[in-house]
N, C-alpha and C. Protein backbone atom coordinates (compact mmCIF):
# COMPACT_ATOMS: atom_id res chain seq x y z
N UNK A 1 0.83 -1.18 0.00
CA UNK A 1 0.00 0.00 0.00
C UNK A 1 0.87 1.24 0.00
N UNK A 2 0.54 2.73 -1.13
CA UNK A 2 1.31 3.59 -0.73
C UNK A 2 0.99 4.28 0.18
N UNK A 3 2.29 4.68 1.05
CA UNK A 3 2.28 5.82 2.26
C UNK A 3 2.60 6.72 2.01
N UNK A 4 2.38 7.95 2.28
CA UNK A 4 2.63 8.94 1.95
C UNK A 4 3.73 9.53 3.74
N UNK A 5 4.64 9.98 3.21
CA UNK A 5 5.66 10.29 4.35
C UNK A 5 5.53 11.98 4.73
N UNK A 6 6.20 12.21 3.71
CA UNK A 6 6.48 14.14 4.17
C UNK A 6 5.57 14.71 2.26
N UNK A 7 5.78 15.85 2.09
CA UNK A 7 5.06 16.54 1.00
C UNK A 7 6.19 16.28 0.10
N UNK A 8 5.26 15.38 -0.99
CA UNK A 8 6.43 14.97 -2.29
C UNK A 8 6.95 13.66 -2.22
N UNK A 9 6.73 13.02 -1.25
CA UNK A 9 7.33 11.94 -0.66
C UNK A 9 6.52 10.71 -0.48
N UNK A 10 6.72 9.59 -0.87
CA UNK A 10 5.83 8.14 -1.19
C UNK A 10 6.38 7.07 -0.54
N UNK A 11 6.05 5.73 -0.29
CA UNK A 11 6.90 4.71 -0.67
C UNK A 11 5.60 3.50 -0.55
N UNK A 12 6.06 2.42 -0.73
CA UNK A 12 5.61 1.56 -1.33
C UNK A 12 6.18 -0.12 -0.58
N UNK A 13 5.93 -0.69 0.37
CA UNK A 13 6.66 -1.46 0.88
C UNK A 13 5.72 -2.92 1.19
N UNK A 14 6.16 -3.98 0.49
CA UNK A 14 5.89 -5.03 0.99
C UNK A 14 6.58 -6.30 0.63
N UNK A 15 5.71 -7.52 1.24
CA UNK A 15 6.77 -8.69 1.15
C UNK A 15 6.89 -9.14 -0.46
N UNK A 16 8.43 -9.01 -0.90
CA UNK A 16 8.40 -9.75 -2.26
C UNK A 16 7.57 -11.00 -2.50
N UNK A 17 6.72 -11.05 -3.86
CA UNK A 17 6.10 -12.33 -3.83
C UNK A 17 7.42 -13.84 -4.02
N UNK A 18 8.49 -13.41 -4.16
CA UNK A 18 9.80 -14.47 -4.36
C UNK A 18 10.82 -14.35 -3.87
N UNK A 19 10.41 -13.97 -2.17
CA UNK A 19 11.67 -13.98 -1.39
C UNK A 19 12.31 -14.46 -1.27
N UNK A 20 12.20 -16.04 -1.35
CA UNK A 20 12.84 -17.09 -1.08
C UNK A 20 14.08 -17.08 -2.34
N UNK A 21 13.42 -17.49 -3.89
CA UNK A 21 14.28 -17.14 -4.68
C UNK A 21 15.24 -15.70 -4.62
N UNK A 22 14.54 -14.57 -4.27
CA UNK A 22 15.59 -13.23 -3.81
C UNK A 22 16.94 -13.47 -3.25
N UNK A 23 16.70 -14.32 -1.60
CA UNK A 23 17.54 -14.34 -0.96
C UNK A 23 18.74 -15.32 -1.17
N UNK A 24 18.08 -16.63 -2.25
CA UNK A 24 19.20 -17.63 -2.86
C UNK A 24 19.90 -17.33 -4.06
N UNK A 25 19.47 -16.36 -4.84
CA UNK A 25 20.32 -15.09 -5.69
C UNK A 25 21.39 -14.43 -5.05
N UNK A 26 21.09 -13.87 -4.22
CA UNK A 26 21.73 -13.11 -2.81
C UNK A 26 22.99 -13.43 -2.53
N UNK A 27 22.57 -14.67 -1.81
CA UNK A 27 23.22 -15.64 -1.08
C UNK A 27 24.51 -16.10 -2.01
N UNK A 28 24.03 -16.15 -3.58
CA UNK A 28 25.37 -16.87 -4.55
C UNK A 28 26.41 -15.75 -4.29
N UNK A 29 26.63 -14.68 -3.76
CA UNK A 29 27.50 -13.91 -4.01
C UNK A 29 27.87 -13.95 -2.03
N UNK A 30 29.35 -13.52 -2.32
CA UNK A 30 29.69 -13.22 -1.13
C UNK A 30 31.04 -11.96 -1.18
N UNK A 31 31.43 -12.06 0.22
CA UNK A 31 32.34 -10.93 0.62
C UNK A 31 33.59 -11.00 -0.91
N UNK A 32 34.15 -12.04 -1.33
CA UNK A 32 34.93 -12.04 -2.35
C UNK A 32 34.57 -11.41 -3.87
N UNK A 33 33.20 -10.94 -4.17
CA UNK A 33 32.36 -10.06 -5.01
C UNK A 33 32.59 -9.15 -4.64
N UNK A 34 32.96 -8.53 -3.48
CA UNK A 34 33.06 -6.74 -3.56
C UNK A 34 33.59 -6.21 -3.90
N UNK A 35 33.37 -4.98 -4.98
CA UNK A 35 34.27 -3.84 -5.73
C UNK A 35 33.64 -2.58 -5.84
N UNK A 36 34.13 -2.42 -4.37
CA UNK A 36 33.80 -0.68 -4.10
C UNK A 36 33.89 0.20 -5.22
N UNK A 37 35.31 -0.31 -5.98
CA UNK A 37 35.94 1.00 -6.92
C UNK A 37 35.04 0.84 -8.06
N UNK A 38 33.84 0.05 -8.56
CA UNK A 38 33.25 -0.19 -9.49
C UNK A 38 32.68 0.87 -9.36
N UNK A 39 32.00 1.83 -8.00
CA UNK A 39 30.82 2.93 -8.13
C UNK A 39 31.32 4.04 -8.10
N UNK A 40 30.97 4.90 -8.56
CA UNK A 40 31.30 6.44 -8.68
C UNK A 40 30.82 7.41 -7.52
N UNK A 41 30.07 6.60 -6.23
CA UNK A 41 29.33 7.18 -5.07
C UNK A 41 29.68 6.07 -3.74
N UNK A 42 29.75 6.76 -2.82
CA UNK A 42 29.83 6.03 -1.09
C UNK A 42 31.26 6.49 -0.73
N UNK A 43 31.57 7.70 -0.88
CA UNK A 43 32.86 8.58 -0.63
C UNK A 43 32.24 8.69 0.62
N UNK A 44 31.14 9.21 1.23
CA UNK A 44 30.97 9.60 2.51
C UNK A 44 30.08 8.37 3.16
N UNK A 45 30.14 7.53 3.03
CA UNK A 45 29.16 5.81 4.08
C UNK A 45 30.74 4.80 4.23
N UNK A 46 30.42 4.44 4.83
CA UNK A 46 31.20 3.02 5.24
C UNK A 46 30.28 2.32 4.38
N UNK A 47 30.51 1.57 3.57
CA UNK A 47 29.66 -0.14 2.96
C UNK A 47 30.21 -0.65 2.33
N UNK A 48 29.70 -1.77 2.08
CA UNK A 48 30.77 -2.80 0.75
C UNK A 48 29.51 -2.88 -0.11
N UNK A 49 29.62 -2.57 -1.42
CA UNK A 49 28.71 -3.35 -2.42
C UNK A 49 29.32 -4.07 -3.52
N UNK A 50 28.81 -4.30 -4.05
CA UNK A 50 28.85 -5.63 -4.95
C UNK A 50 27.79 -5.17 -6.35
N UNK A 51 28.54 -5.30 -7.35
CA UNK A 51 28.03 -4.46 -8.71
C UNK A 51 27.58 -5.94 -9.38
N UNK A 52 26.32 -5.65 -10.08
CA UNK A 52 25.44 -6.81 -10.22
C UNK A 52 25.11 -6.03 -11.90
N UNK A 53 24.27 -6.93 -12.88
CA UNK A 53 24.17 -6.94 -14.02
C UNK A 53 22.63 -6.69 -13.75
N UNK A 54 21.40 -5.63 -14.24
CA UNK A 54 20.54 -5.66 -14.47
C UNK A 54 19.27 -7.09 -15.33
N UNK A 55 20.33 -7.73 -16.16
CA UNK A 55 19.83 -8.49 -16.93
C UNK A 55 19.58 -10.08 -16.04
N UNK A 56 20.80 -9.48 -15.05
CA UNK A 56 20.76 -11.24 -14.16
C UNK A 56 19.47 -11.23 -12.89
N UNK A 57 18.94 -9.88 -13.28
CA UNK A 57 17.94 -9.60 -11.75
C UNK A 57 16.69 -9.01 -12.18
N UNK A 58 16.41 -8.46 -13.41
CA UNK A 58 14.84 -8.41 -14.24
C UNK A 58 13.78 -9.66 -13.39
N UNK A 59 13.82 -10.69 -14.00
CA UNK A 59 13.05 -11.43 -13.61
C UNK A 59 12.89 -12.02 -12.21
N UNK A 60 14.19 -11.31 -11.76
CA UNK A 60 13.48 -11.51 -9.69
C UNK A 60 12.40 -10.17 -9.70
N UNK A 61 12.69 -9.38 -10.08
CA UNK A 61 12.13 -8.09 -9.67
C UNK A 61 10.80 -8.01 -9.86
N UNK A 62 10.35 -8.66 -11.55
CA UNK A 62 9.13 -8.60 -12.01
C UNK A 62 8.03 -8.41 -11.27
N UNK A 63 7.77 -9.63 -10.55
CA UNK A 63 7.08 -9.88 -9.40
C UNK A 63 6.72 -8.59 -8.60
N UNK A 64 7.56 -8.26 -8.27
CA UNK A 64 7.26 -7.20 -7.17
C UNK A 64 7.06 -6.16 -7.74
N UNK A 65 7.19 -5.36 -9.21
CA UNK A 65 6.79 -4.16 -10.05
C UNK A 65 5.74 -4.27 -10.66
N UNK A 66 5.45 -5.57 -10.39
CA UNK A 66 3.68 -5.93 -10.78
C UNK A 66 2.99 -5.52 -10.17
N UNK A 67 3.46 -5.74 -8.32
CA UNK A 67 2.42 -5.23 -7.27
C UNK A 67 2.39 -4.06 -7.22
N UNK A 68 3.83 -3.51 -8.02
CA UNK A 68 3.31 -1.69 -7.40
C UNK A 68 3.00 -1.45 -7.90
N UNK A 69 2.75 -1.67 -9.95
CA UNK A 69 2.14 -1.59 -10.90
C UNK A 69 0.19 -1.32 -10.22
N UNK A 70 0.01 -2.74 -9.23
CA UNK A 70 -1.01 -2.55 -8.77
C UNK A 70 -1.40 -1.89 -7.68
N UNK A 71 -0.47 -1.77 -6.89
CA UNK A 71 -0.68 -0.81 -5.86
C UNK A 71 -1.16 1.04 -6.52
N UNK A 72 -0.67 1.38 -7.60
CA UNK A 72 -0.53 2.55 -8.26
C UNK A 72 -1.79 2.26 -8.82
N UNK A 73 -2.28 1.14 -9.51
CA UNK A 73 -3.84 0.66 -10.18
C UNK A 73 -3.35 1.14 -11.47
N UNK A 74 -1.71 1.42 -12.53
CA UNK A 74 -1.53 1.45 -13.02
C UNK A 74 -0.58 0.67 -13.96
N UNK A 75 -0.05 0.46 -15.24
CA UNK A 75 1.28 -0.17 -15.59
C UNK A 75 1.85 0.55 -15.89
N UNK A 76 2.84 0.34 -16.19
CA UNK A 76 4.21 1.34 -16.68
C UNK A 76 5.16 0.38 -17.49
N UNK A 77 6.15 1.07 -18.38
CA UNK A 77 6.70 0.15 -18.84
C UNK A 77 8.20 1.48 -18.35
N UNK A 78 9.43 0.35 -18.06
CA UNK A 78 10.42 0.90 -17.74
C UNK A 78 11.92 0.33 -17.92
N UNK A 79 12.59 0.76 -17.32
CA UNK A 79 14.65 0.47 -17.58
C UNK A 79 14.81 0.41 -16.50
N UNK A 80 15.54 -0.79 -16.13
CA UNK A 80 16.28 -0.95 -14.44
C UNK A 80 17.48 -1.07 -15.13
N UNK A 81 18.30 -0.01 -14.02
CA UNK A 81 19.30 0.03 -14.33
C UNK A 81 20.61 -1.13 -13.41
N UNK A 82 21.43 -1.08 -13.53
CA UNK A 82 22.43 -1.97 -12.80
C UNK A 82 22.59 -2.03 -11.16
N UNK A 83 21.59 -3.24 -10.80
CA UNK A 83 21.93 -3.03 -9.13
C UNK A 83 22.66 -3.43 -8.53
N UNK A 84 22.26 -3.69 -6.94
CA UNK A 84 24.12 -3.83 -6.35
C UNK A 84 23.70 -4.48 -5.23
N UNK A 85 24.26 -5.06 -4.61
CA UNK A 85 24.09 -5.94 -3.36
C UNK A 85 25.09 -4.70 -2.36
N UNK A 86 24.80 -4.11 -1.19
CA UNK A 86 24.85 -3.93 0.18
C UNK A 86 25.36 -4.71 0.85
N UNK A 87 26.31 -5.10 1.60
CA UNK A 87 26.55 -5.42 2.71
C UNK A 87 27.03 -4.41 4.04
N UNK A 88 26.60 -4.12 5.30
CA UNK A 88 26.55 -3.68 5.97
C UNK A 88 27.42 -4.34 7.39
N UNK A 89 28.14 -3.77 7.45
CA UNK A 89 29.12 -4.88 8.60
C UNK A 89 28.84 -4.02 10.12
N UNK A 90 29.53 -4.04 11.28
CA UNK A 90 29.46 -3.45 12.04
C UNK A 90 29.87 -2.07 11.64
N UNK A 91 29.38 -1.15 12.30
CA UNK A 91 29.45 0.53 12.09
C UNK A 91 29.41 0.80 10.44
N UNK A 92 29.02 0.04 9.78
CA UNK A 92 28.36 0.80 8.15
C UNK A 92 27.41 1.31 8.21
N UNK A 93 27.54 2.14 7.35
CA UNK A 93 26.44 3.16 7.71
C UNK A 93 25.70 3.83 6.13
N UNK A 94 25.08 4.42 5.42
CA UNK A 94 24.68 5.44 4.27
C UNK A 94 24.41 6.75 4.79
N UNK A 95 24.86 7.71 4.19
CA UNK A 95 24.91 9.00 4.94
C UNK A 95 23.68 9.21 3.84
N UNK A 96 22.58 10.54 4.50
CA UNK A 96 21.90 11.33 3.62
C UNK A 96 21.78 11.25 2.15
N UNK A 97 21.24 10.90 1.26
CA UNK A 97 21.33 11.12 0.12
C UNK A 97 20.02 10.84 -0.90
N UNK A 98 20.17 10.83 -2.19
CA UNK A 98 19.03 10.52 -3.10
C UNK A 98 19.44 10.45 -4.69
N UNK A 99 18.69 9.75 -5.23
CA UNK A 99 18.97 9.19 -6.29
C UNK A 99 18.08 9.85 -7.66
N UNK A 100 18.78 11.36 -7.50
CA UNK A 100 17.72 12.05 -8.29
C UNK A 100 17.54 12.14 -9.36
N UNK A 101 18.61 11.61 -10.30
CA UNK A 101 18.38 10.97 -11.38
C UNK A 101 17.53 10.22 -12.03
N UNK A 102 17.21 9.31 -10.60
CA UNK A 102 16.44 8.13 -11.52
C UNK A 102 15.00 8.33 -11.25
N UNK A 103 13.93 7.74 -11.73
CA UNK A 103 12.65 8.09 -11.36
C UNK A 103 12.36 7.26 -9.85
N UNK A 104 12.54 6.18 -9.73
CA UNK A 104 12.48 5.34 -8.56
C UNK A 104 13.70 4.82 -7.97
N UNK A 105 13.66 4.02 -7.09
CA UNK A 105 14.85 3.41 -6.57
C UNK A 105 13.80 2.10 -5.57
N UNK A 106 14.73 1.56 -5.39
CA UNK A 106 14.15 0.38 -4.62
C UNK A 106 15.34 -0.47 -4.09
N UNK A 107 14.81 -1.28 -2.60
CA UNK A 107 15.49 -1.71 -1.45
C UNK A 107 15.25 -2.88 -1.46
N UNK A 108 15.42 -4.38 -1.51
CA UNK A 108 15.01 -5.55 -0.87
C UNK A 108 15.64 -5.69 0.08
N UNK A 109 15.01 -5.85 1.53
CA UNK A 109 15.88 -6.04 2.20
C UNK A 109 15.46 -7.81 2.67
N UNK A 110 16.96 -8.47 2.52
CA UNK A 110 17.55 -9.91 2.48
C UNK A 110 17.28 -10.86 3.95
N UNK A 111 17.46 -9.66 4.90
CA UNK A 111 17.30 -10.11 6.30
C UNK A 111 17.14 -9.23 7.45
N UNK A 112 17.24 -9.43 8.56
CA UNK A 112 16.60 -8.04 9.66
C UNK A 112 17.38 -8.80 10.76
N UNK A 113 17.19 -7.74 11.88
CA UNK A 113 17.78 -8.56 12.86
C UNK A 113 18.05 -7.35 14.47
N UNK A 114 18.60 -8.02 15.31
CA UNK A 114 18.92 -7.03 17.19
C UNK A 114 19.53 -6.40 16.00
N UNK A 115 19.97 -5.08 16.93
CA UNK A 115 20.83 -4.15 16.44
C UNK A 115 21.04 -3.53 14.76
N UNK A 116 20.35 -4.17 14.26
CA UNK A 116 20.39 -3.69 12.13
C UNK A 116 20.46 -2.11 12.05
N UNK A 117 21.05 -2.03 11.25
CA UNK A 117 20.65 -0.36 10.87
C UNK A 117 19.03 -0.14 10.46
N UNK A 118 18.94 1.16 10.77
CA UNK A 118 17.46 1.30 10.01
C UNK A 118 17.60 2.38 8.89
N UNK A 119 16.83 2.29 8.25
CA UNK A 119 16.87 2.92 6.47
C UNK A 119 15.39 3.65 7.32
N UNK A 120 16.10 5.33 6.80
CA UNK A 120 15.09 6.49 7.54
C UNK A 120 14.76 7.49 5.93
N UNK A 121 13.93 7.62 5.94
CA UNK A 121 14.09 9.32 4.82
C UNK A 121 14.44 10.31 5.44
N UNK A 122 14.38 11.16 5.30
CA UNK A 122 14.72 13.00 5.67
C UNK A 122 13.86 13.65 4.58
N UNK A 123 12.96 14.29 5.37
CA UNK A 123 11.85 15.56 4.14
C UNK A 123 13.23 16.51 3.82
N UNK A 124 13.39 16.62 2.70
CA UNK A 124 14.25 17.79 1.94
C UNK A 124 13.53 19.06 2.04
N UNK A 125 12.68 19.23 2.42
CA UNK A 125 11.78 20.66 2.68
C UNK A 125 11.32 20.97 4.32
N UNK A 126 11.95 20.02 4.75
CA UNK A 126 12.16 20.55 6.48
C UNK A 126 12.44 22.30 6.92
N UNK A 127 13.16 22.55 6.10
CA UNK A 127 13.57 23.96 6.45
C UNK A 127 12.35 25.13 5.70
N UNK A 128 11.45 24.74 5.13
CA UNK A 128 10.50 25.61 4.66
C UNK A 128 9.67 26.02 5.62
N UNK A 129 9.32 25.01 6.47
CA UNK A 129 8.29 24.99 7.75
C UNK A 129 8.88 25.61 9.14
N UNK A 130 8.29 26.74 9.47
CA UNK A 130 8.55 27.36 10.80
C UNK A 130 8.50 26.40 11.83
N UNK A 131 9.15 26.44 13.21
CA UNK A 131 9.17 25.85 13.91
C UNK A 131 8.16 25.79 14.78
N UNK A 132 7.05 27.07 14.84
CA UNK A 132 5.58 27.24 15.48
C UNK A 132 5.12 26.21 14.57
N UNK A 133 5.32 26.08 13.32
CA UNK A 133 4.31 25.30 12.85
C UNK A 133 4.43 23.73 13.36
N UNK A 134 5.42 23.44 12.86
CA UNK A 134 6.03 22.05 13.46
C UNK A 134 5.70 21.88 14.61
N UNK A 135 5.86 22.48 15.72
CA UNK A 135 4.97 22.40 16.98
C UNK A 135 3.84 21.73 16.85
N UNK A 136 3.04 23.02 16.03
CA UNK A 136 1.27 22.77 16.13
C UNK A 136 1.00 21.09 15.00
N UNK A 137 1.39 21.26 14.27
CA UNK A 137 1.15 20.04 13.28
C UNK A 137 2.09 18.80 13.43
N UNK A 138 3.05 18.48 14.59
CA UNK A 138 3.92 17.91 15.42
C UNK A 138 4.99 16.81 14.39
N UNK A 139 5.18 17.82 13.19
CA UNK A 139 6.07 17.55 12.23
C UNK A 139 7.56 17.10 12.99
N UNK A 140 7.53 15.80 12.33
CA UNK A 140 8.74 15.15 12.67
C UNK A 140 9.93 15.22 11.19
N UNK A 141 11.21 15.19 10.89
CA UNK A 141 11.82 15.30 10.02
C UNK A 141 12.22 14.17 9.68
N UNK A 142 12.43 13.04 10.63
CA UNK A 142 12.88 11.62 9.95
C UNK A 142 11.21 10.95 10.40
N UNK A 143 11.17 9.86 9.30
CA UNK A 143 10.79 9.28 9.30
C UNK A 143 11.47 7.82 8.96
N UNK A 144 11.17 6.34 10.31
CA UNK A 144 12.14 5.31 10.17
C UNK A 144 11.03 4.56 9.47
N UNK A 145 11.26 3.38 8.64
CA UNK A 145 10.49 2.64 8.22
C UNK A 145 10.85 1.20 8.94
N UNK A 146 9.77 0.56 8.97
CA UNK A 146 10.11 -0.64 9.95
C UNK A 146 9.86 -1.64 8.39
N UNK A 147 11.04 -2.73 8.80
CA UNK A 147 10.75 -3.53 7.40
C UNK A 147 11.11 -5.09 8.28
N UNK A 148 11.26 -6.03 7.44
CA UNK A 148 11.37 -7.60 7.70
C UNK A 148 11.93 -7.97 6.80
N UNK A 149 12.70 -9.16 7.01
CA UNK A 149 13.89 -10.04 5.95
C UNK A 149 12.29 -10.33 5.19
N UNK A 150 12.68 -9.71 3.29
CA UNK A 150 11.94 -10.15 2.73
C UNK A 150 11.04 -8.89 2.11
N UNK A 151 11.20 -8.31 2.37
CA UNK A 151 10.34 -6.87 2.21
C UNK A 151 11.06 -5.87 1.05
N UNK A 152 10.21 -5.16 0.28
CA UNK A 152 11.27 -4.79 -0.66
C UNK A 152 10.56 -3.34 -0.58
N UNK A 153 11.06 -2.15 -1.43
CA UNK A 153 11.08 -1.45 -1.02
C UNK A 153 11.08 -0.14 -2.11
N UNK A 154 9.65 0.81 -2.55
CA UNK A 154 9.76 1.29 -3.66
C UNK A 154 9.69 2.96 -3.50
N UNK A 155 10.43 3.63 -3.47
CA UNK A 155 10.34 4.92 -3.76
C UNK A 155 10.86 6.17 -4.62
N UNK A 156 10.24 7.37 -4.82
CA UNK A 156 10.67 8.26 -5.85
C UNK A 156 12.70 8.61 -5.57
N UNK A 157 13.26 8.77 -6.71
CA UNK A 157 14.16 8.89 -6.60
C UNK A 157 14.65 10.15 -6.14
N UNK A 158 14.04 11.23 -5.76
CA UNK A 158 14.57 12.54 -5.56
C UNK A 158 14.24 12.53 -3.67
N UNK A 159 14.00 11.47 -3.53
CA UNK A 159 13.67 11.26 -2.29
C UNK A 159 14.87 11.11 -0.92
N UNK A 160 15.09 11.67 -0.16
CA UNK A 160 16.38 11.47 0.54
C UNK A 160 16.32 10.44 1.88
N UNK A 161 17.11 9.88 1.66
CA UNK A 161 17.05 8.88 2.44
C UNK A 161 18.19 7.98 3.17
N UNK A 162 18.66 7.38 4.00
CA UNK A 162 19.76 7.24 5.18
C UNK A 162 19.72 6.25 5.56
N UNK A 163 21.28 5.48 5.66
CA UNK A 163 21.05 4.15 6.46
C UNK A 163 21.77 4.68 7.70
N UNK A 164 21.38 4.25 8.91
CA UNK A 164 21.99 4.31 10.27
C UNK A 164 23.17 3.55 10.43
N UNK A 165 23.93 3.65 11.09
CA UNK A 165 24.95 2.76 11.90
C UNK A 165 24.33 1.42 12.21
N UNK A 166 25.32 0.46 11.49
CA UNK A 166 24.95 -1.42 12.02
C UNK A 166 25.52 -1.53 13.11
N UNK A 167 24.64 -2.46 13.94
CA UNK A 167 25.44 -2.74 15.51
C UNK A 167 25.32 -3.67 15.91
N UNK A 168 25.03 -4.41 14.89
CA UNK A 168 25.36 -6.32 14.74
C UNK A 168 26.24 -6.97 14.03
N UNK A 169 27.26 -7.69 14.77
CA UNK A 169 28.06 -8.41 14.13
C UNK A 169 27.27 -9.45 12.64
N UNK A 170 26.20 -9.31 12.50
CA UNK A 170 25.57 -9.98 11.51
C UNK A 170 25.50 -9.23 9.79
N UNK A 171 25.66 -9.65 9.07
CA UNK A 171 25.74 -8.64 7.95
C UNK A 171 24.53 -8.80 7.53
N UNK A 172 24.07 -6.93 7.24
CA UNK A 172 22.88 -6.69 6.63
C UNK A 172 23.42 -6.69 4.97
N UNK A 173 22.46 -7.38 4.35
CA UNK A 173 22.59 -7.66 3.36
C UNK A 173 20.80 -7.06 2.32
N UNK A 174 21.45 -6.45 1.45
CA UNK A 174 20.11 -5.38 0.83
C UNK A 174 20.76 -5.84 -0.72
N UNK A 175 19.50 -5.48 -1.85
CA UNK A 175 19.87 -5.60 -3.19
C UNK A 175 19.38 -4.16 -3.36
N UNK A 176 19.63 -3.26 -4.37
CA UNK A 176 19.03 -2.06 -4.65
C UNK A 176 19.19 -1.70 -6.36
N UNK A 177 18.59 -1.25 -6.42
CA UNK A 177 18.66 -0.48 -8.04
C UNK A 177 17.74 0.75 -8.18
N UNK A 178 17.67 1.46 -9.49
CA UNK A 178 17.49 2.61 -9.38
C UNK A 178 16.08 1.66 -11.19
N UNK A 179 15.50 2.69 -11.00
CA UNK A 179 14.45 2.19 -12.26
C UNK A 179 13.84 3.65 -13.48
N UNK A 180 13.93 3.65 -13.93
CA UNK A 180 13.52 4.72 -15.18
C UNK A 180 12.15 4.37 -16.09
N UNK A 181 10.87 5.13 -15.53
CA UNK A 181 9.84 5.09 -15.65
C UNK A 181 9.54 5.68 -17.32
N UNK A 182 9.37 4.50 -18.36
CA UNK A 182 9.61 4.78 -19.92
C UNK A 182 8.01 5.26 -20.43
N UNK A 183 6.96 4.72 -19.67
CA UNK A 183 5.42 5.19 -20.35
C UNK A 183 4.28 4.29 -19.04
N UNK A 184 3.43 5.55 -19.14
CA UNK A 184 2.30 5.12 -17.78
C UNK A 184 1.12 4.57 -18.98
N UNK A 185 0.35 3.85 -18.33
CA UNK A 185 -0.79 3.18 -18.98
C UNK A 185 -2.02 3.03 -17.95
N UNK A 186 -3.07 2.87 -17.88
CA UNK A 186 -3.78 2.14 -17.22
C UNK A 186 -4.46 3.61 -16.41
């Protein structure tokens, strides 16, 4: 179902219909796949990712751009671009940012757990709103999203958004890509 967060701001979150297959995709790759120097971004986060081929991950995704297809009560036809596997070790973190390029972006997240980081937005228009107002209308600036191993994760790309500090020796493990919205229908 979409939520609506701050003004301008959406997302779209539920359980992949092929988690199971998600997470044994996932799973084929490990710490010996990582090549930071592959991305042109994460100068300011601690993370390791892992640069993945769009063509090898279309048909996990399908599934789940169907539902938002239906969640929206619309289709679309679109371009995913090249995603990346996340790993999150102790103290990794994503600082502030957004992917304003692309029309969407999206999160699966692989597993959950004590201590995980949490993936927050930040309204980019926080500073428009007086602080009387924020008072009276008891405007908060982050908003955390609560998710579950298995849950994936759809929002506008101009959208800003943050991973916290990990504080489990367990690695959070996320797939992500960015998507380019080619024609609406329906």
């Amino acid at each position: 179902m979409i939520q609506n967060v701050f003004p301008h701001t959406f997302y779209s979150i539920f359980q992949a219909p092929n988690k199971n297959e998600f997470n044994a995709a996932i799973d084929k790759y490990g710490e010996e796949h990582i090549d930071n120097g592959e991305f042109d971004w994460g100068k300011e986060c601690i993370i390791d990712r892992i640069p993945l081929h769009w063509s090898d991950w279309i048909d996990l995704l399908m599934p789940s751009l169907d539902l938002l297809g239906q969640d929206f009560g619309k289709k679309f036809k679109f371009v995913m671009l090249d995603p990346w596997i996340n790993y999150y070790k102790r103290g990794s973190y994503q600082e502030v940012h957004d992917h304003a390029l692309q029309d969407l972006a999206c999160v699966y997240f692989a597993n959950n757990g004590k201590d995980f980081s949490q993936f927050i937005f930040t309204d980019r228009y926080s500073m428009s709103l007086q602080h009387p107002v924020k008072q009276l209308i008891g405007y908060q600036n982050l908003h955390g999203i609560n998710y579950n191993a298995g849950d994936i994760i759809f929002f506008p790309g101009h959208a800003l958004h943050q991973v916290t500090s990990h504080n489990s020796d367990v690695i959070r493990k996320t797939f992500a890509c960015n998507i380019m919205i080619e024609e609406v229908s329906g």
